[in-house]
N, C-alpha and C. Protein backbone atom coordinates (compact mmCIF):
# COMPACT_ATOMS: atom_id res chain seq x y z
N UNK A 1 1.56 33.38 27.17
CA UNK A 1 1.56 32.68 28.43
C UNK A 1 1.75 31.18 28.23
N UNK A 2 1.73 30.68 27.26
CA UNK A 2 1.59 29.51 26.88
C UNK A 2 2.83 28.57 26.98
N UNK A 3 3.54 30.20 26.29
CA UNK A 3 5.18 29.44 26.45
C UNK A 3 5.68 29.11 27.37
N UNK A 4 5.13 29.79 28.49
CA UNK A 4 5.99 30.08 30.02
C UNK A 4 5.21 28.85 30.68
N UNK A 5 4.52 28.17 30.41
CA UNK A 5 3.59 27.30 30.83
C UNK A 5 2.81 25.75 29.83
N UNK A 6 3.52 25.57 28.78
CA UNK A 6 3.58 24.57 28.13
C UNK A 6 2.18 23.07 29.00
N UNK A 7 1.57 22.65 28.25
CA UNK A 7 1.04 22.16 29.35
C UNK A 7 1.66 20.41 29.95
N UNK A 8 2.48 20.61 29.25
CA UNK A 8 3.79 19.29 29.82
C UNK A 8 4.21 19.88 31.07
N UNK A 9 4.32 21.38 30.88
CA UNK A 9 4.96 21.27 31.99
C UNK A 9 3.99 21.12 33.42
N UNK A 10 2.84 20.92 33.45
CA UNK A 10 1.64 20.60 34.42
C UNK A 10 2.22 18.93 34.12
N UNK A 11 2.14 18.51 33.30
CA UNK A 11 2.32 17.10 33.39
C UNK A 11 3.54 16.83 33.65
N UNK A 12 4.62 16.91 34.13
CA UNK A 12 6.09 16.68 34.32
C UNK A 12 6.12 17.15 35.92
N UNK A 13 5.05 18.11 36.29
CA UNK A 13 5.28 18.57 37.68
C UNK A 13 4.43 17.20 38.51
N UNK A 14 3.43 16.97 38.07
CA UNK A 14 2.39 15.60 38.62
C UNK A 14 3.43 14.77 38.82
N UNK A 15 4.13 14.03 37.58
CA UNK A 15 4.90 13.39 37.85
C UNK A 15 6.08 13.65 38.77
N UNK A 16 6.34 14.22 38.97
CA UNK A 16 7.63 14.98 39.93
C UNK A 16 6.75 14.89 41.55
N UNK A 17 5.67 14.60 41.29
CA UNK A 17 5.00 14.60 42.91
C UNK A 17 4.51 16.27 43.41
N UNK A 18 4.26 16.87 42.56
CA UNK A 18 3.93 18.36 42.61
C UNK A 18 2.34 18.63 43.17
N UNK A 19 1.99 18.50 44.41
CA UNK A 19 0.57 18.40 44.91
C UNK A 19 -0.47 19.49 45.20
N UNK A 20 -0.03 20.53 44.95
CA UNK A 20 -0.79 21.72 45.31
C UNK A 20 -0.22 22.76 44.10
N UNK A 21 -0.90 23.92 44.47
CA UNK A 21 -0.88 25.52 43.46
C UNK A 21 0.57 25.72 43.84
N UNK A 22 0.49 25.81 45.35
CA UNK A 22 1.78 26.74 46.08
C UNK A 22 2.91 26.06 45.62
N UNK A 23 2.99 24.61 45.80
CA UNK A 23 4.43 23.52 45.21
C UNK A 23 4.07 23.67 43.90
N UNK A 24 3.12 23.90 42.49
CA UNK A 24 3.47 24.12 41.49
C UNK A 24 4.16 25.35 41.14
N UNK A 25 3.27 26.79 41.70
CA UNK A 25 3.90 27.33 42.00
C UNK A 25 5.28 27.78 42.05
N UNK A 26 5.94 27.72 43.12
CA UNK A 26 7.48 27.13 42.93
C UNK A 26 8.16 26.39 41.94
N UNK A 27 7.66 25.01 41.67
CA UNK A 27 8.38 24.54 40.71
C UNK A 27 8.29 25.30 39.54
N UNK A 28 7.48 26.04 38.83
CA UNK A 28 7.57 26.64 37.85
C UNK A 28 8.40 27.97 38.11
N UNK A 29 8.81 28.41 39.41
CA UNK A 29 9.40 29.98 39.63
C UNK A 29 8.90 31.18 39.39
N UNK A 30 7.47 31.10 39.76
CA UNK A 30 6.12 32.14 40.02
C UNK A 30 5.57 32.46 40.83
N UNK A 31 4.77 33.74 41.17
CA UNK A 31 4.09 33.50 41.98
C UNK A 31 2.69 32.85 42.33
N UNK A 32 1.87 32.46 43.37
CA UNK A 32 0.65 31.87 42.63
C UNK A 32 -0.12 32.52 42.18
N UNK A 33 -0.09 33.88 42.22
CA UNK A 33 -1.06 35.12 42.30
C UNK A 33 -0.95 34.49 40.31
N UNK A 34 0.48 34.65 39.80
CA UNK A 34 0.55 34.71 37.99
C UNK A 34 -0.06 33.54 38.08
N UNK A 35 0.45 32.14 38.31
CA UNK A 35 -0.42 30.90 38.29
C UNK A 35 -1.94 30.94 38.01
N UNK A 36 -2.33 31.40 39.02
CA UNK A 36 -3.53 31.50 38.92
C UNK A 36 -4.09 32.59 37.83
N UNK A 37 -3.57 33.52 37.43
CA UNK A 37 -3.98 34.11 36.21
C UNK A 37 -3.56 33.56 35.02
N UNK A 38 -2.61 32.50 34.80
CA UNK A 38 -2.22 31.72 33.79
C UNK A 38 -3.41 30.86 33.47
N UNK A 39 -3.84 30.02 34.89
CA UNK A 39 -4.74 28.91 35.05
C UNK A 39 -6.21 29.75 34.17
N UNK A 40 -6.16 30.60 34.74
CA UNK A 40 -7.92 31.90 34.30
C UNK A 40 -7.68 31.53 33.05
N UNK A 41 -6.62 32.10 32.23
CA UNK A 41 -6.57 32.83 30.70
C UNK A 41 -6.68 30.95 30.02
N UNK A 42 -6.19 29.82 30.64
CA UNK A 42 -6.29 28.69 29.97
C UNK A 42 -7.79 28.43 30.17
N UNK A 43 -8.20 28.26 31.04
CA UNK A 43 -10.01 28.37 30.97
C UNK A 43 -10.69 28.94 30.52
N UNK A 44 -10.67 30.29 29.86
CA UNK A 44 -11.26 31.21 28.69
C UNK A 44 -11.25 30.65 27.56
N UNK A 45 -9.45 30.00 27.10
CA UNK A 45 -9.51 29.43 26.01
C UNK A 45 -9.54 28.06 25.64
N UNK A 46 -9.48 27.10 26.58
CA UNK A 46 -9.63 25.64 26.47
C UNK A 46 -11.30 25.23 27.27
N UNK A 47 -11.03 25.83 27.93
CA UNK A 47 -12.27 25.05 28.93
C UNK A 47 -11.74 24.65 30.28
N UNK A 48 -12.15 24.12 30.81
CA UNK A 48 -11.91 22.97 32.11
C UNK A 48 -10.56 21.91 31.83
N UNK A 49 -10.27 21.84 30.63
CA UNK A 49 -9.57 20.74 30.46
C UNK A 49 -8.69 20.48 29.19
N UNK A 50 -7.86 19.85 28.99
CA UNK A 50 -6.97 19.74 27.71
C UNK A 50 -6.26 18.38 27.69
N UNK A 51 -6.61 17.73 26.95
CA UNK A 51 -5.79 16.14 26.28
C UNK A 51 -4.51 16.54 25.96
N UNK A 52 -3.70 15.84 26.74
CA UNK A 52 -2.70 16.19 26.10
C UNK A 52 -1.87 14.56 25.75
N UNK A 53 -1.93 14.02 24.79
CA UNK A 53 -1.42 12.61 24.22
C UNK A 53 -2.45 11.66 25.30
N UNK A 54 -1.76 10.68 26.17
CA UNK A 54 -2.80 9.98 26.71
C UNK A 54 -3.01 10.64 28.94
N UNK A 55 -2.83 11.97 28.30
CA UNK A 55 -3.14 12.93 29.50
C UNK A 55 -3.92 13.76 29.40
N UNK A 56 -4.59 13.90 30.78
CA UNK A 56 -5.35 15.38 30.76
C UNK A 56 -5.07 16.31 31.60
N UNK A 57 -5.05 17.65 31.14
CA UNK A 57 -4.65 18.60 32.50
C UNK A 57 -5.95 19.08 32.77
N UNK A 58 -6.29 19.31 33.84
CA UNK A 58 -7.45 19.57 34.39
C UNK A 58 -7.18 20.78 35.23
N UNK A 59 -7.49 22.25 34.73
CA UNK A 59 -7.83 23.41 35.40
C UNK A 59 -8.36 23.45 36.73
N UNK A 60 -9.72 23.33 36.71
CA UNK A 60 -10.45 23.10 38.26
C UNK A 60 -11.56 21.96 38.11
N UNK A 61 -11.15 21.20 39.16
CA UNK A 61 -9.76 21.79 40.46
C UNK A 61 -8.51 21.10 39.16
N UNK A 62 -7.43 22.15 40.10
CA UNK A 62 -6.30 21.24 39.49
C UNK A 62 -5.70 20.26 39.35
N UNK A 63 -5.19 19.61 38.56
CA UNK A 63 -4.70 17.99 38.38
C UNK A 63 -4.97 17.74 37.06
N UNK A 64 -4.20 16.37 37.16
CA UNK A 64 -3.66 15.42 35.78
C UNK A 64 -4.37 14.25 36.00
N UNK A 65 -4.54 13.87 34.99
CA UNK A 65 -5.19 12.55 34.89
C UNK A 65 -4.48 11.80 33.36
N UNK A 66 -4.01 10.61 34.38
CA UNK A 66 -2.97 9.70 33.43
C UNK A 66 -3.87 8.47 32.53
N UNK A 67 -4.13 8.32 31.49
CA UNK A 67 -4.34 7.27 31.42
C UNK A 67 -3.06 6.00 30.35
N UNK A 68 -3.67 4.66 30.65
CA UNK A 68 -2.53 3.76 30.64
C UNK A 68 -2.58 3.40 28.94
N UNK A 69 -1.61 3.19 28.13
CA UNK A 69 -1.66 2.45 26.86
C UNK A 69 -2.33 1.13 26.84
């Protein structure tokens, strides 16, 4: 699942102005029903949350959090 869901690609959708499940959703070409079982199986194995360089993706609730160099 990981592949199909990279967690750049949560961070590339924020940036793109991507505000909800349903518009991520879509932008990824899923339904939210898989989303949301993608989102489950990353919270089993990360937690709530994942650094990703000077980002975080945040499970629940959903969202990114940017921070600045």
């Amino acid at each position: 699942m990981r592949n199909l869901f990279p967690f750049n690609a949560f961070i590339q959708a924020h940036k793109q102005g991507v505000k909800n499940r349903f518009e991520l959703a879509e932008h990824l070409g899923v339904t939210e029903e898989f989303l949301d079982s993608a989102i489950n199986r990353y919270i089993e194995k990360y937690g709530t949350h994942v650094k990703v360089g000077l980002s975080t993706v945040i499970f629940e609730p959903l969202g990114v959090l940017e921070l600045f160099e």
